[in-house]
C-alpha atoms as a PDB file:
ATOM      1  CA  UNK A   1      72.700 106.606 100.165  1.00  0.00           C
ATOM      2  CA  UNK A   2      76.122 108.161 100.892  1.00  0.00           C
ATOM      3  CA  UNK A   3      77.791 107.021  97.643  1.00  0.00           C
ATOM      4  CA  UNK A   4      74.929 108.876  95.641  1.00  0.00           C
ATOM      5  CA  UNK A   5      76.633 112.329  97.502  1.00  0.00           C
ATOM      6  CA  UNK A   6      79.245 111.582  95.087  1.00  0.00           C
ATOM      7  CA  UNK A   7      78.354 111.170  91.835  1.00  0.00           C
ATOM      8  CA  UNK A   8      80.652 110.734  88.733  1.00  0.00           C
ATOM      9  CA  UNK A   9      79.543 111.217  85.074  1.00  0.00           C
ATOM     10  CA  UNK A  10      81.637 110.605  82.347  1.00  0.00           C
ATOM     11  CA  UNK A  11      81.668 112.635  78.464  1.00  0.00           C
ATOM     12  CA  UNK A  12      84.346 111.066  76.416  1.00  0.00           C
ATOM     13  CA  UNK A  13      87.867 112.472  78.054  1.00  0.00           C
ATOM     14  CA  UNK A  14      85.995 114.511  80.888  1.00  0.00           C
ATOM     15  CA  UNK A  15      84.573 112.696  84.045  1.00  0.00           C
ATOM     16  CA  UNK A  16      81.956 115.511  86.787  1.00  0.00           C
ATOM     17  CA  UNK A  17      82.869 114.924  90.172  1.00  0.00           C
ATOM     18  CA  UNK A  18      79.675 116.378  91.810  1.00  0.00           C
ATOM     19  CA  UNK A  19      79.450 116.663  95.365  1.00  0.00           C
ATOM     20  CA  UNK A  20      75.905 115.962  95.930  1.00  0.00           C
ATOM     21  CA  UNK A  21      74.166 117.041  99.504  1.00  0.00           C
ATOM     22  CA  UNK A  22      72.479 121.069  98.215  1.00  0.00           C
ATOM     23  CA  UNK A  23      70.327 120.746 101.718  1.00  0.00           C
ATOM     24  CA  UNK A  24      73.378 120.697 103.701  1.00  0.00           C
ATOM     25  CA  UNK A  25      75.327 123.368 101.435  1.00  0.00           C
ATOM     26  CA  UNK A  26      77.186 120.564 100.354  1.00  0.00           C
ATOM     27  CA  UNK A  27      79.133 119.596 104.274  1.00  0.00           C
ATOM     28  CA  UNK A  28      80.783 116.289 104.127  1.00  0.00           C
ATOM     29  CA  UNK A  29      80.355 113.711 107.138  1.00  0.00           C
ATOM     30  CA  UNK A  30      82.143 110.615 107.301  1.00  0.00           C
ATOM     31  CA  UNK A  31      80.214 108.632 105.004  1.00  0.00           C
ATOM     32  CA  UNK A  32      81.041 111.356 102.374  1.00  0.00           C
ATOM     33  CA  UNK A  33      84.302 111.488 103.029  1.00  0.00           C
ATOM     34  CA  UNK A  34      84.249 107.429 102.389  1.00  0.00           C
ATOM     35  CA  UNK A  35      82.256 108.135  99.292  1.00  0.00           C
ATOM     36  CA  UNK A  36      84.504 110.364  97.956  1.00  0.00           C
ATOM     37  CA  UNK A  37      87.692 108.272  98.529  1.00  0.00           C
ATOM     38  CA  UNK A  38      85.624 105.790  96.362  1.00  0.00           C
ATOM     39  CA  UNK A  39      85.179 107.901  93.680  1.00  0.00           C
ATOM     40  CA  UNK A  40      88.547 109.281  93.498  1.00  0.00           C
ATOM     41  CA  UNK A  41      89.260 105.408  93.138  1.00  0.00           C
ATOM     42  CA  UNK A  42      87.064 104.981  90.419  1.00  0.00           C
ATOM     43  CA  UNK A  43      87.550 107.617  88.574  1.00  0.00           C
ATOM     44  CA  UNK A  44      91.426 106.740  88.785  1.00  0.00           C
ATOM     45  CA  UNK A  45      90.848 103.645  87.274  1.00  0.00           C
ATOM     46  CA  UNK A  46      89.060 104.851  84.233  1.00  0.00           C
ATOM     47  CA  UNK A  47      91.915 105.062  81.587  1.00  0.00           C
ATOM     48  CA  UNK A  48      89.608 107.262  79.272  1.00  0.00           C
ATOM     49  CA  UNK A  49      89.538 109.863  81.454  1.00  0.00           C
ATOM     50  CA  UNK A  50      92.225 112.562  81.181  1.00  0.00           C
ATOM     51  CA  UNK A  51      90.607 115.718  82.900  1.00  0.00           C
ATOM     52  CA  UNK A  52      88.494 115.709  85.978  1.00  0.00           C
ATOM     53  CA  UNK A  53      85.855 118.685  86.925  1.00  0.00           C
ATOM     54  CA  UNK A  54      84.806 119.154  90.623  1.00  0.00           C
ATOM     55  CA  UNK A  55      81.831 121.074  91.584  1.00  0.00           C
ATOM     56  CA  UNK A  56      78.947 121.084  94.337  1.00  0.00           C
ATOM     57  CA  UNK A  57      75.068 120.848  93.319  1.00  0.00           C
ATOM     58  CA  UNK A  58      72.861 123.623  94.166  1.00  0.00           C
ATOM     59  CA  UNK A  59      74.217 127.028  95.874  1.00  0.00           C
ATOM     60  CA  UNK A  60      77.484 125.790  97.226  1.00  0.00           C
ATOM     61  CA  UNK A  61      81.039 124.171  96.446  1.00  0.00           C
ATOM     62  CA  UNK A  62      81.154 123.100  99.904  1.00  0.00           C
ATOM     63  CA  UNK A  63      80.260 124.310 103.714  1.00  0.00           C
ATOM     64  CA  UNK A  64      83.486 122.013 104.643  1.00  0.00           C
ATOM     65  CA  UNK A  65      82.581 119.594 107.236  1.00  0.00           C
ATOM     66  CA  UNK A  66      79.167 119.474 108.985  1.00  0.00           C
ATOM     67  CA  UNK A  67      79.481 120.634 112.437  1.00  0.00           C
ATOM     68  CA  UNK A  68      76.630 117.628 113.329  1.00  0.00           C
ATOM     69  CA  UNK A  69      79.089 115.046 111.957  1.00  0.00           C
ATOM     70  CA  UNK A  70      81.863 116.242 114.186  1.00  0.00           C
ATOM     71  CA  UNK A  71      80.720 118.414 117.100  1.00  0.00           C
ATOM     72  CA  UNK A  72      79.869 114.978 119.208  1.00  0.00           C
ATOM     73  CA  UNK A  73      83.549 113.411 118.946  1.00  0.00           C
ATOM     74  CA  UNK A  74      85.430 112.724 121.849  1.00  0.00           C
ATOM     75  CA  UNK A  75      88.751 114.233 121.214  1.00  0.00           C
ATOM     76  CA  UNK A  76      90.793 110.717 119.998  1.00  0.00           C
ATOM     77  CA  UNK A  77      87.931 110.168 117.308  1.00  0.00           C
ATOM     78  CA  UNK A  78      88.044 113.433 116.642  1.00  0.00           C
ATOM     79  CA  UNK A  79      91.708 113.517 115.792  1.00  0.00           C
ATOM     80  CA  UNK A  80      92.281 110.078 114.026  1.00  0.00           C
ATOM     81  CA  UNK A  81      88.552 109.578 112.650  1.00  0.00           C
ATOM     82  CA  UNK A  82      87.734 112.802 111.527  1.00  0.00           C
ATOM     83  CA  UNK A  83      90.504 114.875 110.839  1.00  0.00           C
ATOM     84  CA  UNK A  84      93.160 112.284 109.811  1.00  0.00           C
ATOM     85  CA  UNK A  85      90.826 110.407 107.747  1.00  0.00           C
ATOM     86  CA  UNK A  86      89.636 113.668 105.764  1.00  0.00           C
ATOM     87  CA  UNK A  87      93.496 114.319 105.201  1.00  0.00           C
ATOM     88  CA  UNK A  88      93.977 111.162 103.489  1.00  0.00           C
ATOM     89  CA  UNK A  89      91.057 111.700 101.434  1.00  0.00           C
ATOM     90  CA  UNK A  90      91.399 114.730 100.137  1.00  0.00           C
ATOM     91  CA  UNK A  91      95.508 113.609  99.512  1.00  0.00           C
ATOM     92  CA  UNK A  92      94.111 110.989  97.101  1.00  0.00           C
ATOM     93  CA  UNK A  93      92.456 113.942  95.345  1.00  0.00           C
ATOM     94  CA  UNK A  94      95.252 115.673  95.014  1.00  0.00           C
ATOM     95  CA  UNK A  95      97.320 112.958  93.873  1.00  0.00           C
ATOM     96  CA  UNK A  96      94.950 111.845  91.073  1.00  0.00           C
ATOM     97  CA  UNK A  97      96.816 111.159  87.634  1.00  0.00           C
ATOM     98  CA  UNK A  98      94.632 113.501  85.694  1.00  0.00           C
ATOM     99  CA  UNK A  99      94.298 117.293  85.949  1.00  0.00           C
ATOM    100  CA  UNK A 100      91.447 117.712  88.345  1.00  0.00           C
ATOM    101  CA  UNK A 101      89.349 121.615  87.959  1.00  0.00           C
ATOM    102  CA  UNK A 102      87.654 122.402  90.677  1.00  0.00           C
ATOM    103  CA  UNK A 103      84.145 124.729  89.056  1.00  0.00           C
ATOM    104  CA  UNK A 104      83.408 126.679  92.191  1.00  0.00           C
ATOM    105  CA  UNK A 105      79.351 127.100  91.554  1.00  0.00           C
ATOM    106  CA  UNK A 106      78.858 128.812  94.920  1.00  0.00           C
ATOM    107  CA  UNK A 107      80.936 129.218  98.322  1.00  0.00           C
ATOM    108  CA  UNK A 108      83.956 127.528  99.365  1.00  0.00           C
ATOM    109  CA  UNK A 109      84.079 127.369 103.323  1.00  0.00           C
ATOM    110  CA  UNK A 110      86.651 125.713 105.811  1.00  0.00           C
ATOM    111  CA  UNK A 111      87.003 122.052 104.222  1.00  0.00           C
ATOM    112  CA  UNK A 112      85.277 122.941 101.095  1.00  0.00           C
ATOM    113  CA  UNK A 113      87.732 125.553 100.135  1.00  0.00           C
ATOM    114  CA  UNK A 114      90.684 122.744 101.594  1.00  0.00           C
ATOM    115  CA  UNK A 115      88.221 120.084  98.804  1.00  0.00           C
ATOM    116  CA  UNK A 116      89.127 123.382  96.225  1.00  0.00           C
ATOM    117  CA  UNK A 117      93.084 123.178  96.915  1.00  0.00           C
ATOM    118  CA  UNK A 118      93.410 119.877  96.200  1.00  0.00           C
ATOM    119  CA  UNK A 119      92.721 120.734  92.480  1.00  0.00           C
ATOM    120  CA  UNK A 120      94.991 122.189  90.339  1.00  0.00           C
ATOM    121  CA  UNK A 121      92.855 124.428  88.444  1.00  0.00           C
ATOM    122  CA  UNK A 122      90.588 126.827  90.116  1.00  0.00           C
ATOM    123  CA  UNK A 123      87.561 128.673  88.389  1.00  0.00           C
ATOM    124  CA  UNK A 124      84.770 130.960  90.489  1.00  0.00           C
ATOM    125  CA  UNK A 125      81.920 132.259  89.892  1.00  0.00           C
ATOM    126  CA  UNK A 126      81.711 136.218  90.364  1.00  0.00           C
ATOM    127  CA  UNK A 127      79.677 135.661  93.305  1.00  0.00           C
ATOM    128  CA  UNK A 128      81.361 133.410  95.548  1.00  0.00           C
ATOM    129  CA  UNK A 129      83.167 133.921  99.075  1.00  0.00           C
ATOM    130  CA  UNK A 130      85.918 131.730 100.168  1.00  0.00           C
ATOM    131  CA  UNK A 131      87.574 131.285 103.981  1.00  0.00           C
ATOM    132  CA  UNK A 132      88.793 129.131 106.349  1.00  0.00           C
ATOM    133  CA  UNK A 133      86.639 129.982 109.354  1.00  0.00           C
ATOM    134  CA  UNK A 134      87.777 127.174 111.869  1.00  0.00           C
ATOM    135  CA  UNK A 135      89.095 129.294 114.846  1.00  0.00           C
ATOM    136  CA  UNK A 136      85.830 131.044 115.211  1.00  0.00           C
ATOM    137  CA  UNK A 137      85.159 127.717 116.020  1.00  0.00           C
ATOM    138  CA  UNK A 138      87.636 127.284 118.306  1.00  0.00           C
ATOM    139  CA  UNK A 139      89.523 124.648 116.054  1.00  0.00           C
ATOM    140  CA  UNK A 140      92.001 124.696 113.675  1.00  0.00           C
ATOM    141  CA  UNK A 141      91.830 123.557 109.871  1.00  0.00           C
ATOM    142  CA  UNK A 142      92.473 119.826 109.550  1.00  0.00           C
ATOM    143  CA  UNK A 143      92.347 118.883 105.941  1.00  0.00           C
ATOM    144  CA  UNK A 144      95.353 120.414 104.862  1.00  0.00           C
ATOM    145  CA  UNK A 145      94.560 123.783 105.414  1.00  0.00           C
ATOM    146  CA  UNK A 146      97.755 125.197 107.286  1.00  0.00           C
ATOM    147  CA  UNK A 147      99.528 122.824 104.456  1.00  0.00           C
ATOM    148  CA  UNK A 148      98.661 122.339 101.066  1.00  0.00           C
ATOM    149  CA  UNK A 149      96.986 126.081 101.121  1.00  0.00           C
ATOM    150  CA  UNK A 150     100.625 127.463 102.300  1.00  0.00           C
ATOM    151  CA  UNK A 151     102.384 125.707 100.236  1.00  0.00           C
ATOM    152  CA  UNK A 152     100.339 126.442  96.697  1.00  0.00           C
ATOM    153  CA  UNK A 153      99.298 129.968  97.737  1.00  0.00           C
ATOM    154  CA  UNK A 154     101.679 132.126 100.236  1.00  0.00           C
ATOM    155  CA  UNK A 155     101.525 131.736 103.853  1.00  0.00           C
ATOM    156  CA  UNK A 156     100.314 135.152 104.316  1.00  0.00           C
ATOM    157  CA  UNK A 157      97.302 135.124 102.418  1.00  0.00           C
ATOM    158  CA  UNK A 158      96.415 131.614 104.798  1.00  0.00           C
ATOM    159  CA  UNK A 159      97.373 134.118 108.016  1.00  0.00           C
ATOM    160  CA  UNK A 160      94.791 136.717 107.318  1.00  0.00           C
ATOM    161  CA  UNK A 161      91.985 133.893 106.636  1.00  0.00           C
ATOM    162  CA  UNK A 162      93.010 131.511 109.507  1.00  0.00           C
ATOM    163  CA  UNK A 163      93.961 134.496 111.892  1.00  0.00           C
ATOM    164  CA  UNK A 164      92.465 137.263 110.664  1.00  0.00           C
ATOM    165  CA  UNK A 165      88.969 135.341 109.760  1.00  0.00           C
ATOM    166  CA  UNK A 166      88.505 137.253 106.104  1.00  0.00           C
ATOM    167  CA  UNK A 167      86.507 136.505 103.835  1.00  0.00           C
ATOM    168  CA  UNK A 168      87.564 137.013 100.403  1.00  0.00           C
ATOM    169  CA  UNK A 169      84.906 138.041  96.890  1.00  0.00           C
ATOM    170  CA  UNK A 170      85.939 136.059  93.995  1.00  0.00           C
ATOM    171  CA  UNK A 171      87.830 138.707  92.174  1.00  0.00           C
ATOM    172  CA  UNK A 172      89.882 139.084  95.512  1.00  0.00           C
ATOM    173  CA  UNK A 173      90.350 135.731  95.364  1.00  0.00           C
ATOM    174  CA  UNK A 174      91.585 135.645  91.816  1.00  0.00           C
ATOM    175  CA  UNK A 175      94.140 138.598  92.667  1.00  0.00           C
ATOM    176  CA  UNK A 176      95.873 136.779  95.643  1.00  0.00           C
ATOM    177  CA  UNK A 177      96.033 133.786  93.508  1.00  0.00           C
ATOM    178  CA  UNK A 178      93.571 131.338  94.919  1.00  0.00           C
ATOM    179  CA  UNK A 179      91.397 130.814  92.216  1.00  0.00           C
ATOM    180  CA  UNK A 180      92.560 131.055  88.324  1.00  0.00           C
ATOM    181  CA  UNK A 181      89.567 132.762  86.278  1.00  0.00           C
ATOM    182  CA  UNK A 182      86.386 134.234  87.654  1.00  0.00           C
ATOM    183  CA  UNK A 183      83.325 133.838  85.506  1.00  0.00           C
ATOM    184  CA  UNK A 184      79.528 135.109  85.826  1.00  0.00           C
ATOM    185  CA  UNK A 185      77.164 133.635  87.982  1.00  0.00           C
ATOM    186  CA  UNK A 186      75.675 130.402  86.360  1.00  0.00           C
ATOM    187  CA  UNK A 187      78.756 129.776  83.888  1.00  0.00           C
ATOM    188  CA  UNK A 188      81.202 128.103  85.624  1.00  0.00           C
ATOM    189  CA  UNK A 189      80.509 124.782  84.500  1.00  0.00           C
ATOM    190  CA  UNK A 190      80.731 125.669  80.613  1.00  0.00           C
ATOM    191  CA  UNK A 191      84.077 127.512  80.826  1.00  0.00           C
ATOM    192  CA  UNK A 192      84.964 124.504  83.428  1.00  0.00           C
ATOM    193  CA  UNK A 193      84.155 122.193  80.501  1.00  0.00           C
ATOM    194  CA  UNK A 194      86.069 124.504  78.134  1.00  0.00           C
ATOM    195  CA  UNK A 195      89.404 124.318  79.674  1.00  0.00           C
ATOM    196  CA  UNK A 196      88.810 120.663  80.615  1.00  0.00           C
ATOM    197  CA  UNK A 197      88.461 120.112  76.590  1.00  0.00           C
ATOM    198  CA  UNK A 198      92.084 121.932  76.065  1.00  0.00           C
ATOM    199  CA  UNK A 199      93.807 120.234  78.943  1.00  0.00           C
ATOM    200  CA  UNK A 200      91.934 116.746  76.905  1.00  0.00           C
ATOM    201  CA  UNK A 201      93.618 117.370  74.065  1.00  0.00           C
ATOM    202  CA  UNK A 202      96.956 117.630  75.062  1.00  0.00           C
ATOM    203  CA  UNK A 203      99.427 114.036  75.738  1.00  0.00           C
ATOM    204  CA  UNK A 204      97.269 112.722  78.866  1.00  0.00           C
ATOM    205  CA  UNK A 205     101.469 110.330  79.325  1.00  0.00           C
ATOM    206  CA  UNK A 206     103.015 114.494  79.308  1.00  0.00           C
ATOM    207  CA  UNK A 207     100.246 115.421  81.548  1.00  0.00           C
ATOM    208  CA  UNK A 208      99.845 112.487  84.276  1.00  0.00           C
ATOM    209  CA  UNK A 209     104.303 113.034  84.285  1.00  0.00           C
ATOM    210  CA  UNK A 210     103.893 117.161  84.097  1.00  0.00           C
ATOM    211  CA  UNK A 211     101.203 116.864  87.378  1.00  0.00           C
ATOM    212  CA  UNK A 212     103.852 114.256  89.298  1.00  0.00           C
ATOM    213  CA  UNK A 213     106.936 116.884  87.963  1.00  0.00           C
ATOM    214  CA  UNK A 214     105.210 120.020  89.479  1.00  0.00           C
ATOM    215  CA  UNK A 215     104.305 118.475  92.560  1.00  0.00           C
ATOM    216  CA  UNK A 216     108.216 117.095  93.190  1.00  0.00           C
ATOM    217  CA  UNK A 217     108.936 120.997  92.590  1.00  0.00           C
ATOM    218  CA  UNK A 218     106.595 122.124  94.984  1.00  0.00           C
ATOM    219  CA  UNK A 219     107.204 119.597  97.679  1.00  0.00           C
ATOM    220  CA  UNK A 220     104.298 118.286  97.853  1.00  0.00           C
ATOM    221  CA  UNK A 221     104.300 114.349  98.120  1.00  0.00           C
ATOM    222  CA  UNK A 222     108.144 114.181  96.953  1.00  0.00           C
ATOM    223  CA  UNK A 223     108.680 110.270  97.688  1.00  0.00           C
ATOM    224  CA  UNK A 224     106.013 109.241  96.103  1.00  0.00           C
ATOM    225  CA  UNK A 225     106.295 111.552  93.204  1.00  0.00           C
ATOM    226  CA  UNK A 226     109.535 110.375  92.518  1.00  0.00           C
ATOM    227  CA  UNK A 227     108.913 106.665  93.179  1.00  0.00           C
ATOM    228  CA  UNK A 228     105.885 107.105  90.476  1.00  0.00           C
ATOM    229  CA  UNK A 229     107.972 108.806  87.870  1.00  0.00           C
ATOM    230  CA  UNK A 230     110.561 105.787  88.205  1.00  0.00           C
ATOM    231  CA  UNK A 231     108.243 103.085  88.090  1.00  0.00           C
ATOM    232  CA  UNK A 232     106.238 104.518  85.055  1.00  0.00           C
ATOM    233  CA  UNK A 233     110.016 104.345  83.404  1.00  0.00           C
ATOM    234  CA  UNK A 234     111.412 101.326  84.316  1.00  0.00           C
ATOM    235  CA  UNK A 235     107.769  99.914  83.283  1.00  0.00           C
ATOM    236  CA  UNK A 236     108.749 100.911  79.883  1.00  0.00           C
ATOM    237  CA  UNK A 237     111.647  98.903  79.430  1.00  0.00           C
ATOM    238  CA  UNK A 238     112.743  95.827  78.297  1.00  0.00           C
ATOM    239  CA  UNK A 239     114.118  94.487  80.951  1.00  0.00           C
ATOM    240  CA  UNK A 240     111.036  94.735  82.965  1.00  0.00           C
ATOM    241  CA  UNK A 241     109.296  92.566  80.495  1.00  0.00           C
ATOM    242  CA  UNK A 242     112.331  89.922  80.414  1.00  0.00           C
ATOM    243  CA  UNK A 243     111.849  90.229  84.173  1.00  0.00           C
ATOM    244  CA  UNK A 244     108.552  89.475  84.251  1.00  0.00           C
ATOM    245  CA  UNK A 245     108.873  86.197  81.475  1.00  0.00           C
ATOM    246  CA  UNK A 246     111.890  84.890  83.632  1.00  0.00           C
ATOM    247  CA  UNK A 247     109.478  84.166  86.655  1.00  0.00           C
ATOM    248  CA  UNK A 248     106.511  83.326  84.616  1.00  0.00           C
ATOM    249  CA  UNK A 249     109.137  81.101  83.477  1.00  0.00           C
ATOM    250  CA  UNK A 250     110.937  79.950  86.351  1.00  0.00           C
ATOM    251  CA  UNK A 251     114.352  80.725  84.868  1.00  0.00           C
ATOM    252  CA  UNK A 252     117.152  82.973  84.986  1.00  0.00           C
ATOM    253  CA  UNK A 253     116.483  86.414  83.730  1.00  0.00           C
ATOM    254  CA  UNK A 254     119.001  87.437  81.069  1.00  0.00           C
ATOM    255  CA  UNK A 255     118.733  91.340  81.300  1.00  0.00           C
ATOM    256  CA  UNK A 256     120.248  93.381  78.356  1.00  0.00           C
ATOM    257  CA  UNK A 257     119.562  96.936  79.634  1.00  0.00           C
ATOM    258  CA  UNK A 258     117.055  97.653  76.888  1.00  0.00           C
ATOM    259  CA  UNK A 259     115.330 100.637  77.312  1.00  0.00           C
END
């Protein structure tokens, strides 16, 4: 079942996003990609959460997209099925309330380094490598690649993986800026868990406000940044809930400008 590829688990403040398919290195068809819009749903809706950890089962983060799930598209379903759809997806990630932490177990290729950028926290294990190896396919990086990646990490690092076609080691990684901490093989998970249980204990209003704040800052998703911070405000005040009683009501609202 393609909702079991996703699987959430919840421990108090912390919810697991696990991307669940080891025997395809993790690679995400369409069904996954529905999956994990569903989860990111979920998950969303689960007030108790106020951290979210995203790893990979077995050996990899994530292969990106499998080649089998793609390869066969004529070039409209390609383009609005495929690659448009995955964008939107892996937005909603990004735009979850809660601090999301991506724990890279293993490698982090194409779309499943692309799955890695839309968190905001980024831990490796020593081992890992991480690229974006789509023009040795002859296409280009679809899920916010040439995007999100430029705009959290430099264009020039993107250049020399989308160009270029490196490959960079965890520690290089690390040094460039793409992932925050590197960790030993087989820990990534536990010190994952550890700074998901500091973020936790810190205002989850300050840190749902903080996440919208930084992204207005860095461009990313200004409108409805903005738009969010507003409405979380005006939901706040007084006049709201007199605005609210008057058409419950059917009367006249008599606003007072109460914050």
């Amino acid at each position: 079942m393609s909702e079991d590829r996703i699987r959430i688990e919840v421990d108090g403040a912390v919810a697991t996003m696990t991307v669940a398919r080891p025997e395809k290195l993790n690679a995400f068809d369409i069904d996954m990609l529905k999956a994990l819009s569903a989860a990111c749903d979920n998950v969303e809706m689960m007030r108790e959460v106020r951290v979210l950890i995203l790893t990979g089962e077995g050996k990899a983060f994530s292969a990106g997209g499998d080649i089998k799930a793609w390869g066969g598209m004529d070039a409209a379903a390609f383009g609005h099925d495929w690659v448009r759809f995955g964008h939107r997806v892996f937005e909603r990630l990004a735009t979850l309330r809660m601090p999301v932490i991506a724990a890279l177990n293993g490698h982090a290729l194409g779309g499943g380094l692309e799955l890695a950028a839309a968190a905001d926290i980024r831990i490796a294990e020593s081992q890992i490598k991480i690229g974006l190896p789509e023009t040795s396919l002859g296409m280009v990086p679809g899920w916010s690649g040439t995007q999100r990646l430029v705009t959290r990490f430099g264009a020039q690092i993107v250049r020399r993986m989308v160009l270029g076609g490196e490959m960079f080691s965890a520690e290089t990684a690390k040094a460039e800026g793409l992932v925050d901490a590197v960790v030993e093989t087989g820990t990534v998970m536990q010190a994952a868990r550890d700074y998901a249980a500091r973020v936790a204990k810190r205002g989850p209003a300050a840190l749902e406000i903080s996440k919208l704040m930084i992204a207005c800052a860095d461009g990313e998703d200004k409108g409805a940044a903005v738009e969010a911070l507003g409405s979380i405000l005006v939901a706040k005040t007084g006049d709201l809930r007199e605005g609210v009683a008057a058409f419950t009501e059917k009367r006249e609202a008599q606003f007072k400008g109460e914050w």
